[in-house]
Protein backbone atom coordinates (compact mmCIF):
# COMPACT_ATOMS: atom_id res chain seq x y z
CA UNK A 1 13.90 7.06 22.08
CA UNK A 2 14.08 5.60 18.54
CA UNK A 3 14.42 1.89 17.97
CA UNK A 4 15.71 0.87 14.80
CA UNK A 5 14.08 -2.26 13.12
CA UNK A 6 16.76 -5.13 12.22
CA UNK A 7 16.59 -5.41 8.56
CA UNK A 8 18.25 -8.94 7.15
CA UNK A 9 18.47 -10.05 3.82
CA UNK A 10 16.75 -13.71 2.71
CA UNK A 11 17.30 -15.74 -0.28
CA UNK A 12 15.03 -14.15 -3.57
CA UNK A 13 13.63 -18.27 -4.24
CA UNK A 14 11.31 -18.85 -1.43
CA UNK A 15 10.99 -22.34 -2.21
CA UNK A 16 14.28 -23.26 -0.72
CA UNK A 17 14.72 -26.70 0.51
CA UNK A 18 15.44 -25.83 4.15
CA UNK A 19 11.50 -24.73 5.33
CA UNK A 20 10.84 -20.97 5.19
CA UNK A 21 11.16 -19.75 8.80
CA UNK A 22 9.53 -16.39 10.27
CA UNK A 23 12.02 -14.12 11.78
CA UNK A 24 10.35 -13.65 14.56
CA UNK A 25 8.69 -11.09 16.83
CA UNK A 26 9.49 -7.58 15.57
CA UNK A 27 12.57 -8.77 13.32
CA UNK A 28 12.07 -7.88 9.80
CA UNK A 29 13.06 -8.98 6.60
CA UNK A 30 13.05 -7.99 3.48
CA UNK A 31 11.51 -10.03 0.77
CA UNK A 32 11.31 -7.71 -2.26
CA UNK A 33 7.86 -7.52 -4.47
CA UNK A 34 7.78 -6.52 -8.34
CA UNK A 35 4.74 -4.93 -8.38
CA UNK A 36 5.45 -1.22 -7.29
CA UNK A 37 5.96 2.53 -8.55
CA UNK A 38 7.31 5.97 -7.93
CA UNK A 39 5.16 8.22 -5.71
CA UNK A 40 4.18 11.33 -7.16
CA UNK A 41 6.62 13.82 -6.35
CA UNK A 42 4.48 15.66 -4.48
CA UNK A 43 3.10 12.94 -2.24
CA UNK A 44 3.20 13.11 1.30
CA UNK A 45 2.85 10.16 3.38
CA UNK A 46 0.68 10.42 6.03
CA UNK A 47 -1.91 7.49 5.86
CA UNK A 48 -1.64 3.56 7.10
CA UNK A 49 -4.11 1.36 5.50
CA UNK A 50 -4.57 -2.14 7.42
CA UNK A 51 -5.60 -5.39 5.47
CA UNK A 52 -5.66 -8.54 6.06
CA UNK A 53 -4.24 -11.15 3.61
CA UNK A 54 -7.23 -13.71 3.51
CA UNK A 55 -4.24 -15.91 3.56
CA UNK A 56 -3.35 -18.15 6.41
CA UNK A 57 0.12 -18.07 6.15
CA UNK A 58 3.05 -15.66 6.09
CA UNK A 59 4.88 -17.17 3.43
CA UNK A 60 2.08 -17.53 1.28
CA UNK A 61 1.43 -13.64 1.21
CA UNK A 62 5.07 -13.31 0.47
CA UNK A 63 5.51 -15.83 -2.52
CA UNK A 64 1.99 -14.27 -3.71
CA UNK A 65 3.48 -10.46 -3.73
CA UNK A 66 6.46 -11.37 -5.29
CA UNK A 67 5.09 -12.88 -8.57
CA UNK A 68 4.25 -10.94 -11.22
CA UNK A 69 1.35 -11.95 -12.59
CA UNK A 70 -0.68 -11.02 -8.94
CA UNK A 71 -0.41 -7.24 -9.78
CA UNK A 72 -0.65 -6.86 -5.95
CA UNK A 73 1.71 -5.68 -3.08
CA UNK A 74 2.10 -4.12 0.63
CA UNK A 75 4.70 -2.45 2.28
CA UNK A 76 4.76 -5.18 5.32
CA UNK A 77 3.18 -8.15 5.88
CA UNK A 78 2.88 -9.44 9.57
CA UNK A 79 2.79 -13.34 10.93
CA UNK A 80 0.62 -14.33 13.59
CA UNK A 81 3.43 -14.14 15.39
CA UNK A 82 4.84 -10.88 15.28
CA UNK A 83 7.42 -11.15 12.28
CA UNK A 84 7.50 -8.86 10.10
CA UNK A 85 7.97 -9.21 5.64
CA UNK A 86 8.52 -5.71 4.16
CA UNK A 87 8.23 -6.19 0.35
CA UNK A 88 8.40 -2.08 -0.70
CA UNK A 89 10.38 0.27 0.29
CA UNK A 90 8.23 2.82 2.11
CA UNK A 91 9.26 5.78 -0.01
CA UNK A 92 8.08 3.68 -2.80
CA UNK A 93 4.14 2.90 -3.86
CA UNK A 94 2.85 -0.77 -3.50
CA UNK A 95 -0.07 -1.90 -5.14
CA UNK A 96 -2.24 -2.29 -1.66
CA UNK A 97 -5.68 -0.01 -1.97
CA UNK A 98 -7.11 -0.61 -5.62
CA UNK A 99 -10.03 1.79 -6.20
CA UNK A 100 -10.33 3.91 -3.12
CA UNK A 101 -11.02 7.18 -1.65
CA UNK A 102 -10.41 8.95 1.56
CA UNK A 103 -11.79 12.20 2.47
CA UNK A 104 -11.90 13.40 -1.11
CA UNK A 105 -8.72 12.02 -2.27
CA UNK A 106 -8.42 8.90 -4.72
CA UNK A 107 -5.73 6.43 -5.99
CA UNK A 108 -4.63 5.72 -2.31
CA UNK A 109 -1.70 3.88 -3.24
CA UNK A 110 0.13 7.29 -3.52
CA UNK A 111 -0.04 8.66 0.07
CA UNK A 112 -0.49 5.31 2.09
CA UNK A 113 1.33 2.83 3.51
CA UNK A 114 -0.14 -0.70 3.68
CA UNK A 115 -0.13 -3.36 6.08
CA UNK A 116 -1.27 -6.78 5.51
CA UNK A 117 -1.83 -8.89 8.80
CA UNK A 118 -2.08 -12.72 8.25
CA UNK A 119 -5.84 -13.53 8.75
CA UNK A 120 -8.19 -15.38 7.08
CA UNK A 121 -10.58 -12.54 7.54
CA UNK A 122 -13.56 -14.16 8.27
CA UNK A 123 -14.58 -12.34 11.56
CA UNK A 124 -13.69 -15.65 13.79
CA UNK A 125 -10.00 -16.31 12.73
CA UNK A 126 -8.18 -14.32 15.58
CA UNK A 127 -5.77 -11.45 15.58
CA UNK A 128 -2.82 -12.18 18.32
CA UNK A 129 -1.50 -10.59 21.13
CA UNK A 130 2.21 -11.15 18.99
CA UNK A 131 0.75 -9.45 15.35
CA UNK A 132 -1.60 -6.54 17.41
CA UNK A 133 1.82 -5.53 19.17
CA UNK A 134 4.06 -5.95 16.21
CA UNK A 135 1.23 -4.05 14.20
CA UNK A 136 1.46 -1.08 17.02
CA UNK A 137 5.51 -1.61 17.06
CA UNK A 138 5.59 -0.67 13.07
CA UNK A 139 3.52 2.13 12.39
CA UNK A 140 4.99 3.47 15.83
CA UNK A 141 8.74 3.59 14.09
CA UNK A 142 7.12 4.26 10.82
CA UNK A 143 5.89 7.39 12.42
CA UNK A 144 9.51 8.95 12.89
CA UNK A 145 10.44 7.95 9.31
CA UNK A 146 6.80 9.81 7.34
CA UNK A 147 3.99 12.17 8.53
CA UNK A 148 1.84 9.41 9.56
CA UNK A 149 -1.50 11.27 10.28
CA UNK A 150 -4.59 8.67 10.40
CA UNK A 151 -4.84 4.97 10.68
CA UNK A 152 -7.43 2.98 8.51
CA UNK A 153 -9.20 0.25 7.10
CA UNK A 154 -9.26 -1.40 3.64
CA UNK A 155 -12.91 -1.68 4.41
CA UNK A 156 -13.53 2.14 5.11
CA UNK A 157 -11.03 3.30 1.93
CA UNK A 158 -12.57 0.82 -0.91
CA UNK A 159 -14.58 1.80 -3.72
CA UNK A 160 -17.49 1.13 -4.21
CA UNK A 161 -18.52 1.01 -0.45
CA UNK A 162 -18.50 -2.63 0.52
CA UNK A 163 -16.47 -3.78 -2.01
CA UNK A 164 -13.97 -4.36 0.52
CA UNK A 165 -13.99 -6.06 4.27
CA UNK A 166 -10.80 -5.90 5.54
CA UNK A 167 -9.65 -6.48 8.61
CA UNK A 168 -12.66 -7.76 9.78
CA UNK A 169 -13.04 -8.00 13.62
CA UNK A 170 -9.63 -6.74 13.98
CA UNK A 171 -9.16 -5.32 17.50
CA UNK A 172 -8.55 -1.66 16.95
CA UNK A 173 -8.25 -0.58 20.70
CA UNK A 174 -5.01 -2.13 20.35
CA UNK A 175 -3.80 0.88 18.10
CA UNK A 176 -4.88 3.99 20.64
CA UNK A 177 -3.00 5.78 21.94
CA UNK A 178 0.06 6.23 19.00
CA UNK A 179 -0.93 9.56 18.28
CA UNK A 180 -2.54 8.68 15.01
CA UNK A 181 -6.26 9.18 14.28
CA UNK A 182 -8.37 5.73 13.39
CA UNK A 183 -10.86 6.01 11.00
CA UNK A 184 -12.40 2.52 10.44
């Protein structure tokens, strides 16, 4: 059965006078970023790479990917609570893995798909029931739109080894069973 995610439009200035409100548990909107490319033609999209935003709020992560001068960008970001910020178009490269490798391939950005979760990343900040599921609920529909293989971690993709941490103590269990492989 294939469920199609709402997309809405919000305003481009996130500094509207009204305060910025989520949309919710699995609603998505689209909040475009600056900082992305073309994929190499030949690139075939088959790898999620899960961060987390060392940010504690949704909002934040948004106005941060949209500005310029951050050189920095996911496909989705999601709230605590389950909504869900796409800044790049999937069949599109953000600016997500830096200096990474996976299993003898570099320059991840071309082949991934990256997924920022709102955490402070610290190992104690907690991932909820609302993001795991919403987490789960994306790469689930992503995986009828690409040939989503494998499932990872910043942590396990950054280079040099340890350069990155990301997402610490996330919950991982909460991704088996979707037919993807989880290297972390």
């Amino acid at each position: 059965m294939f469920f199609p995610i709402p997309f809405l439009q919000v305003p481009d200035d996130l500094s509207m006078p009204n305060p910025w409100k989520e949309p919710g548990f699995g609603n998505v909107i689209f909040v475009k970023s600056p900082n992305f490319g073309p994929r190499p033609m030949d690139a075939v999209i088959d790898t999620v790479v899960v961060h987390s935003t060392v940010s504690p709020t949704l909002q934040g992560t948004t106005k941060w990917f949209t500005t310029t001068e951050s050189q920095v960008s996911a496909h989705f970001t999601i709230g605590k609570d389950g909504s869900i910020v796409q800044h790049v178009n999937t069949f599109d490269r953000a600016w997500h893995a830096g200096v990474s490798e996976f299993r003898g391939r570099t320059n991840l950005n071309n082949f991934t798909i990256g997924i920022e979760l709102v955490n402070l990343n610290d190992g104690i900040d907690p991932y909820p029931v609302e993001q795991t599921t919403a987490l789960r609920y994306l790469i689930t529909t992503l995986k009828r739109r690409h040939e989503l293989k494998v499932i990872t971690s910043h942590e396990y993709i950054g280079r040099p080894p340890g350069r990155k941490s990301d997402p610490k103590a996330y919950p991982w269990s909460t991704l088996e069973g979707i037919g993807l492989e989880i290297v972390k």
